[in-house]
PDB file of N, CA and C in Angstrom:
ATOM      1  N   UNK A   1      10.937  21.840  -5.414  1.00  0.00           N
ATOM      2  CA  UNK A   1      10.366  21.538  -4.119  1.00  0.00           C
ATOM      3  C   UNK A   1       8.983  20.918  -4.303  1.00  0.00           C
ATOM      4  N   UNK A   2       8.674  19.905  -3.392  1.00  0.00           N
ATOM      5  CA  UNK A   2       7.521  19.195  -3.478  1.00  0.00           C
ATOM      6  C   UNK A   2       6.400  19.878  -2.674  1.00  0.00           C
ATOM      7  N   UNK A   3       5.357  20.444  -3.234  1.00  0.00           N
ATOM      8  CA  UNK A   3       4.359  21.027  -2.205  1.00  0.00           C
ATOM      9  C   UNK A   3       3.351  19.423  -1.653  1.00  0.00           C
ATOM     10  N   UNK A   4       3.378  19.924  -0.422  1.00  0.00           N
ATOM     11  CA  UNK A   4       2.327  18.613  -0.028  1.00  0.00           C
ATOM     12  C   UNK A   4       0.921  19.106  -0.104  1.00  0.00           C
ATOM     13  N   UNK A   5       0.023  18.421  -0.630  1.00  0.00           N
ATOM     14  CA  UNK A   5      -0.930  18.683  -0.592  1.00  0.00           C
ATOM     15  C   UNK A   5      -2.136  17.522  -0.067  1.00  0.00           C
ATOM     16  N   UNK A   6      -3.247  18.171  -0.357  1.00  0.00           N
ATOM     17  CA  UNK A   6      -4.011  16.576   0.240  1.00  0.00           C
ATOM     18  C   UNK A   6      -4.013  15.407  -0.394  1.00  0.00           C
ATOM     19  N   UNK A   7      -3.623  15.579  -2.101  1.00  0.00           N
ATOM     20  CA  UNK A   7      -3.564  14.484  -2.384  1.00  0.00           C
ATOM     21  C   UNK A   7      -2.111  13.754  -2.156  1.00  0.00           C
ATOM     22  N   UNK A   8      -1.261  14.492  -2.034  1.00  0.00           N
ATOM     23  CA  UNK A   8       0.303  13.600  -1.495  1.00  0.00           C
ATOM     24  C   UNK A   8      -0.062  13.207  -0.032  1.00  0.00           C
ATOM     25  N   UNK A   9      -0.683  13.339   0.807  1.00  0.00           N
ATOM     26  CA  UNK A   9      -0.958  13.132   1.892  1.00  0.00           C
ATOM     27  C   UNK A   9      -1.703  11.428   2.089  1.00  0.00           C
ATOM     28  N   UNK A  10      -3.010  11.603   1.226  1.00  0.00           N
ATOM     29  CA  UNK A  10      -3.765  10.515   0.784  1.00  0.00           C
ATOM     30  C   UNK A  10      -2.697   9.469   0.251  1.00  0.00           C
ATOM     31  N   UNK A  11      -2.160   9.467  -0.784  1.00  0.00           N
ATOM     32  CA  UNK A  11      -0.914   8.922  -1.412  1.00  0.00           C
ATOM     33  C   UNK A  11       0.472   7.847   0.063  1.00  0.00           C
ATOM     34  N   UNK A  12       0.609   9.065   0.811  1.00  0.00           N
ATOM     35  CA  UNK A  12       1.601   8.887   2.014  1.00  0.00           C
ATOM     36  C   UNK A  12       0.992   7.563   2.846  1.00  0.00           C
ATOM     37  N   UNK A  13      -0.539   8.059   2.888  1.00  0.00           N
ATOM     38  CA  UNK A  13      -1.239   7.058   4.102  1.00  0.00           C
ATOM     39  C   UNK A  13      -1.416   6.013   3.097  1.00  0.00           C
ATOM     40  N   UNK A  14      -1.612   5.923   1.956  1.00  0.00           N
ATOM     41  CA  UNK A  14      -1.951   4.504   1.351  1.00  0.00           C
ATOM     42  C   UNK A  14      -1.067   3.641   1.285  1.00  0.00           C
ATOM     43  N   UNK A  15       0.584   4.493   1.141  1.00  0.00           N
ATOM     44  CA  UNK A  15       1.601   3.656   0.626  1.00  0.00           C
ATOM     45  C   UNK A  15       1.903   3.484   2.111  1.00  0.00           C
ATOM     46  N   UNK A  16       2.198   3.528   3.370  1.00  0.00           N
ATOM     47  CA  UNK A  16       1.664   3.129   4.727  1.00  0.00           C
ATOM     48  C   UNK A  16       1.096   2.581   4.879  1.00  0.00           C
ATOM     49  N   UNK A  17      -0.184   2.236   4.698  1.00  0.00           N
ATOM     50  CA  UNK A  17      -1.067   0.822   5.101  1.00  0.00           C
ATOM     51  C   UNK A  17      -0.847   0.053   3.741  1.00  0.00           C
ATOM     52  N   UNK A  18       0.029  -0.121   2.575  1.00  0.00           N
ATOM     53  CA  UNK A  18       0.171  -1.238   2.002  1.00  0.00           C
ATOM     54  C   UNK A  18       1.108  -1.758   2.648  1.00  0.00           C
ATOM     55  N   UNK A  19       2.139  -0.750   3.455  1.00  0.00           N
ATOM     56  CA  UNK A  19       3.588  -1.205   4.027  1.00  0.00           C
ATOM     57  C   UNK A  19       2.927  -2.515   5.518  1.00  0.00           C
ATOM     58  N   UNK A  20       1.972  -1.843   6.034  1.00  0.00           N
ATOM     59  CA  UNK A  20       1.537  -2.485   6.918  1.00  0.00           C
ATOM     60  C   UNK A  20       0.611  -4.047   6.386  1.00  0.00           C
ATOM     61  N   UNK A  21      -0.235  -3.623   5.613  1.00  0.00           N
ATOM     62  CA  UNK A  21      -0.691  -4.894   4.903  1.00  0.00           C
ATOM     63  C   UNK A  21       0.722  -5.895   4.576  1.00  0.00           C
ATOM     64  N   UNK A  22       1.523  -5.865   3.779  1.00  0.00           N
ATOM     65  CA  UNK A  22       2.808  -6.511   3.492  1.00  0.00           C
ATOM     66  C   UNK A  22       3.496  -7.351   4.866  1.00  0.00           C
ATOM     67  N   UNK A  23       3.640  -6.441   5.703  1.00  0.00           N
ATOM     68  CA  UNK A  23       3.779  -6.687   7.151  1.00  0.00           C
ATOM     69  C   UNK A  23       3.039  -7.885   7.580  1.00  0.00           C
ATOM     70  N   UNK A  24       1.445  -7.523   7.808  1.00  0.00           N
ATOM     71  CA  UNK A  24       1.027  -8.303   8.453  1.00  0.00           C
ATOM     72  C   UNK A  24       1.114  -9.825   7.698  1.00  0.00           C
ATOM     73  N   UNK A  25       0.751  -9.717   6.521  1.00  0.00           N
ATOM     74  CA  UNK A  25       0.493 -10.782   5.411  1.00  0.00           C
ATOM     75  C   UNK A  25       2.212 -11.688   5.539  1.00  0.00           C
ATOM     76  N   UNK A  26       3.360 -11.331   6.074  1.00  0.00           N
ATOM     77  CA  UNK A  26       4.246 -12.052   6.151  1.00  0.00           C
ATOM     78  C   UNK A  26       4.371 -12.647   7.323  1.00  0.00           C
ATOM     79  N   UNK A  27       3.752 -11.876   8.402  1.00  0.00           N
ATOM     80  CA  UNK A  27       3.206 -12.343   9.798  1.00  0.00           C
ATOM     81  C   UNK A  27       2.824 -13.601  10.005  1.00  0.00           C
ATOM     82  N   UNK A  28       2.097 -13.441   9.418  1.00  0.00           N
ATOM     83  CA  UNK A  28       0.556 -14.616   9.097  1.00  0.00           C
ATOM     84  C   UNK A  28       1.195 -15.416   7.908  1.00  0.00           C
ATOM     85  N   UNK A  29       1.721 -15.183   7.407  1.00  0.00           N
ATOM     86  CA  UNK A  29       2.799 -16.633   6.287  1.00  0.00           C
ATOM     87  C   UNK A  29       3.348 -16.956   7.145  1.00  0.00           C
ATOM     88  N   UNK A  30       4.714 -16.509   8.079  1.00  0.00           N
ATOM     89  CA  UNK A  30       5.015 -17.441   9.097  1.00  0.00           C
ATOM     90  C   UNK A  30       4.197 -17.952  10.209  1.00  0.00           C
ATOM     91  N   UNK A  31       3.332 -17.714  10.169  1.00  0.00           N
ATOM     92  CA  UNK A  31       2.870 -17.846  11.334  1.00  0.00           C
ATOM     93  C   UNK A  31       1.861 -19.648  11.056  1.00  0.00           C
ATOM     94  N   UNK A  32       1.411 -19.426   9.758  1.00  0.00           N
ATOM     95  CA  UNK A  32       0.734 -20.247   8.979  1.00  0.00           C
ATOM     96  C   UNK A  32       1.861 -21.283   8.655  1.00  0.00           C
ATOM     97  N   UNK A  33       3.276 -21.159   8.428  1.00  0.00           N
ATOM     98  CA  UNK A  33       4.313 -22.087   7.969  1.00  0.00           C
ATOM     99  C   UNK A  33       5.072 -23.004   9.025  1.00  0.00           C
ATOM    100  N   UNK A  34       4.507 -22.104  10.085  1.00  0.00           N
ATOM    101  CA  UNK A  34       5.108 -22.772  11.634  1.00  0.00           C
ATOM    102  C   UNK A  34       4.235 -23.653  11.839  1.00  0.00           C
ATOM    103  N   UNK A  35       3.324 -23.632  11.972  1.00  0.00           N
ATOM    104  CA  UNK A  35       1.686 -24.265  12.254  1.00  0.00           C
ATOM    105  C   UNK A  35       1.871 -25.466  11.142  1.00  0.00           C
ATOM    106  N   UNK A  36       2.256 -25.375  10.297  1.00  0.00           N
ATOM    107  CA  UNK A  36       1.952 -26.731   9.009  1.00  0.00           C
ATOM    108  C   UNK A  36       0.644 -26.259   8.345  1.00  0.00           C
ATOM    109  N   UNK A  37       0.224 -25.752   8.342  1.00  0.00           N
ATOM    110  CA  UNK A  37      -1.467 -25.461   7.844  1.00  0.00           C
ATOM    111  C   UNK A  37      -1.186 -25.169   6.428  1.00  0.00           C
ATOM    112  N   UNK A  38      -1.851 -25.156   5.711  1.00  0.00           N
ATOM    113  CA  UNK A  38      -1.861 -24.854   3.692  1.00  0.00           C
ATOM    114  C   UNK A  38      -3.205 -23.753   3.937  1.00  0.00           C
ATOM    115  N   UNK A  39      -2.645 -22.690   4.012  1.00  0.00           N
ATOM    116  CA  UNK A  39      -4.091 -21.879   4.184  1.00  0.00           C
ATOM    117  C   UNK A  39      -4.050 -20.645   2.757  1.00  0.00           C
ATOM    118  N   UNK A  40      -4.852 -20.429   1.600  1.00  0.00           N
ATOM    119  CA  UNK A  40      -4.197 -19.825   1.045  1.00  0.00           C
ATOM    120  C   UNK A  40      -5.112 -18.139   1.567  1.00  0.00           C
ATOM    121  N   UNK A  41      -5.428 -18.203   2.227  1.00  0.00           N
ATOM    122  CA  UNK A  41      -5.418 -16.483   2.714  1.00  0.00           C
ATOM    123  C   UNK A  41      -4.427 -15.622   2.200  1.00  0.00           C
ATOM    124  N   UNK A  42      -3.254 -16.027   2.781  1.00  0.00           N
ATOM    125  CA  UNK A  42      -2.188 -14.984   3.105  1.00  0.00           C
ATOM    126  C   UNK A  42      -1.906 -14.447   1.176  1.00  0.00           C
ATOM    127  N   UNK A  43      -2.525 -14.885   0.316  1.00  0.00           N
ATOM    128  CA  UNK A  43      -2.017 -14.409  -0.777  1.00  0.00           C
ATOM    129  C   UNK A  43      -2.896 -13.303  -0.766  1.00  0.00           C
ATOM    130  N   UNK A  44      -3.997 -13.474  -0.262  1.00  0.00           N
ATOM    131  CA  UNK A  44      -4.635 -11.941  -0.435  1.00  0.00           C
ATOM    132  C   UNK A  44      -4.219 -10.855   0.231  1.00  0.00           C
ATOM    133  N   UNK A  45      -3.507 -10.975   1.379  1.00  0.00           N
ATOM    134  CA  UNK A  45      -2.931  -9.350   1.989  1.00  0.00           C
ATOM    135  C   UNK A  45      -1.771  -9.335   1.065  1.00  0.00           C
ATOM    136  N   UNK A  46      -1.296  -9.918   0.113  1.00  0.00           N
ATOM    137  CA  UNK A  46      -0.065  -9.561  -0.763  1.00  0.00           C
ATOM    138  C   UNK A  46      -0.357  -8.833  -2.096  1.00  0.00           C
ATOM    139  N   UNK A  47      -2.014  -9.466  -2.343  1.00  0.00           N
ATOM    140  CA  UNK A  47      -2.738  -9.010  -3.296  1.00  0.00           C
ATOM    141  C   UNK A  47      -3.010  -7.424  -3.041  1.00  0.00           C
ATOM    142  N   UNK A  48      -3.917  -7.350  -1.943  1.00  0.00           N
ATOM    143  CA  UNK A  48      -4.099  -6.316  -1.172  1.00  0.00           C
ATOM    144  C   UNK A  48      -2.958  -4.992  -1.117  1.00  0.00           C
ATOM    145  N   UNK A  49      -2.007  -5.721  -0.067  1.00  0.00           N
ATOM    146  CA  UNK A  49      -1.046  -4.647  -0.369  1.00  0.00           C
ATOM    147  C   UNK A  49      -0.470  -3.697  -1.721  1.00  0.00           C
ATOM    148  N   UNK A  50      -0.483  -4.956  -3.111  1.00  0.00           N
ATOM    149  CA  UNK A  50       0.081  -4.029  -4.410  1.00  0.00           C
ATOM    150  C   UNK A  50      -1.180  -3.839  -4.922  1.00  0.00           C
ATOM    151  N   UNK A  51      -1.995  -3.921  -4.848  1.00  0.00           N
ATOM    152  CA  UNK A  51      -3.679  -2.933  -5.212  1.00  0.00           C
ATOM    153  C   UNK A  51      -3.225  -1.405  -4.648  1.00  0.00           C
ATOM    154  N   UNK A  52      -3.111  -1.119  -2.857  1.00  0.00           N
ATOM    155  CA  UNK A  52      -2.884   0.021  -2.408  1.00  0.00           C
ATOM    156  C   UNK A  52      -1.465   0.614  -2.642  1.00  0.00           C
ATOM    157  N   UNK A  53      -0.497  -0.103  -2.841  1.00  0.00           N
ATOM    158  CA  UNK A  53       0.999   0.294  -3.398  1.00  0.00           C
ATOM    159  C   UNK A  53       0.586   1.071  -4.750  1.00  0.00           C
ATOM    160  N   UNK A  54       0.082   0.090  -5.502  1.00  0.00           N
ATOM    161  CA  UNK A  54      -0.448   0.859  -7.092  1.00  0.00           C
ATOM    162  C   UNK A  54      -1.392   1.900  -6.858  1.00  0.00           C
ATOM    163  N   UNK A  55      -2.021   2.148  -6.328  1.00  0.00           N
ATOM    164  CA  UNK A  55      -3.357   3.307  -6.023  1.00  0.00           C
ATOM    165  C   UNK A  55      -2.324   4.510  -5.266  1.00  0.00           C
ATOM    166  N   UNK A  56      -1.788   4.501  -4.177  1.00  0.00           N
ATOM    167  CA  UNK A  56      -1.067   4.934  -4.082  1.00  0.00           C
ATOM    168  C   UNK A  56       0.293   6.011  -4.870  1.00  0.00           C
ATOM    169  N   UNK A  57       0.657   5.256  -5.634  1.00  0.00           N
ATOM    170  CA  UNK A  57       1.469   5.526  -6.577  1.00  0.00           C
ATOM    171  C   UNK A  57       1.004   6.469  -7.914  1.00  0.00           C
ATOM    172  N   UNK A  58       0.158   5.970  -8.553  1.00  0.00           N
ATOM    173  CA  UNK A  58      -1.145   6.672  -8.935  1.00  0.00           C
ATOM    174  C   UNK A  58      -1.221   7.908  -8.656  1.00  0.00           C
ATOM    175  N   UNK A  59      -1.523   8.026  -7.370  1.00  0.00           N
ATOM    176  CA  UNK A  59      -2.407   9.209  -6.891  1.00  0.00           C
ATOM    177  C   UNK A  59      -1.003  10.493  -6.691  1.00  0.00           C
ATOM    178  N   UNK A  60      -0.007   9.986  -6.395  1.00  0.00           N
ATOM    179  CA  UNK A  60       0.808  10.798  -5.846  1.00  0.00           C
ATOM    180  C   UNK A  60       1.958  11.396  -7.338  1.00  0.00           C
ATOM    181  N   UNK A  61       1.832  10.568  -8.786  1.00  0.00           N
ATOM    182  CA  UNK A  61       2.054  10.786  -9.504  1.00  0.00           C
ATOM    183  C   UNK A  61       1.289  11.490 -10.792  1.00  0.00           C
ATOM    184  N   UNK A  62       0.295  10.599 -10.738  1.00  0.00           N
ATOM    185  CA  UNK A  62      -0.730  11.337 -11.640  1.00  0.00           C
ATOM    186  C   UNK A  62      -1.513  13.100 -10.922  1.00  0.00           C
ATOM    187  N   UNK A  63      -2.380  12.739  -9.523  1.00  0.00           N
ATOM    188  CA  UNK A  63      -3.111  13.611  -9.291  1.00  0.00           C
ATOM    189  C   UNK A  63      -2.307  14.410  -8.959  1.00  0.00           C
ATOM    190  N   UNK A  64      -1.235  14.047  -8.051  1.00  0.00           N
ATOM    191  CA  UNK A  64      -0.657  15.272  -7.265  1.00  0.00           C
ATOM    192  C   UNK A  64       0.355  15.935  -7.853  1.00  0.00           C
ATOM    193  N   UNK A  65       0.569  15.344  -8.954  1.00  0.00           N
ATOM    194  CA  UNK A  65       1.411  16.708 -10.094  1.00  0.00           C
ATOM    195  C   UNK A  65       0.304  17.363 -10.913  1.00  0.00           C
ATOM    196  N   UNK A  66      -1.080  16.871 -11.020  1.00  0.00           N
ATOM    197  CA  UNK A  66      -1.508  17.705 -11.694  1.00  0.00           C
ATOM    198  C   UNK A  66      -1.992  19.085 -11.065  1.00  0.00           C
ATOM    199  N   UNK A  67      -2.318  18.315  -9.515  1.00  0.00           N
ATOM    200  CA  UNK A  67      -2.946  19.515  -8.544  1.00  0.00           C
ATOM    201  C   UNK A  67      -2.118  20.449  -8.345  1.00  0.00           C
ATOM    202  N   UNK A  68      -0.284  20.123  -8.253  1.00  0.00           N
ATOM    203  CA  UNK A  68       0.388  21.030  -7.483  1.00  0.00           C
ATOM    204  C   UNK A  68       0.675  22.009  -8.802  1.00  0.00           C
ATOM    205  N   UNK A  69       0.578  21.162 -10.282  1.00  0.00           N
ATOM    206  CA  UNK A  69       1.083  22.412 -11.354  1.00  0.00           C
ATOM    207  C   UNK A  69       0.129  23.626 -11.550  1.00  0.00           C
ATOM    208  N   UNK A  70      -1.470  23.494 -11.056  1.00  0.00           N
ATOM    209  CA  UNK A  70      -2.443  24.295 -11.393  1.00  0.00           C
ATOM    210  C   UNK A  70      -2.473  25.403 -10.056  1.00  0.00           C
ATOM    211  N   UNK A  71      -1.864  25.401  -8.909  1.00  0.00           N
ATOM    212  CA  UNK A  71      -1.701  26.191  -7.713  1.00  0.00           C
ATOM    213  C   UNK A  71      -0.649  27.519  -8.197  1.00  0.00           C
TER     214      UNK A  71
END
């Protein structure tokens, strides 16, 4: 059984707002591809998003097995 703790919690909300970053950043690619525009923004909310996907991931593997084995 998985205990939740604050750091799986932290972990939950990050991998959530990368889901949302991903989101918006495809938003804004179509939205930018409809328009004709060459804008290269949109690579950074993709950037963005697997920065917090990886931090995320991280946290919920590394910290939060170490926190939940020492409880």
């Amino acid at each position: 059984m998985i205990s939740f703790n604050i750091y799986n919690r932290v972990a939950y909300n990050l991998y959530n707002a990368a889901i949302a970053t991903f989101t918006f950043g495809s938003i804004f690619q179509g939205i930018v591809d409809i328009a004709g525009s060459d804008v290269t923004y949109s690579k950074n909310y993709f950037i963005l998003g697997f920065l917090l996907l990886g931090i995320s991931l991280v946290i919920l593997f590394r910290v939060g097995k170490k926190s939940s084995e020492s409880i």
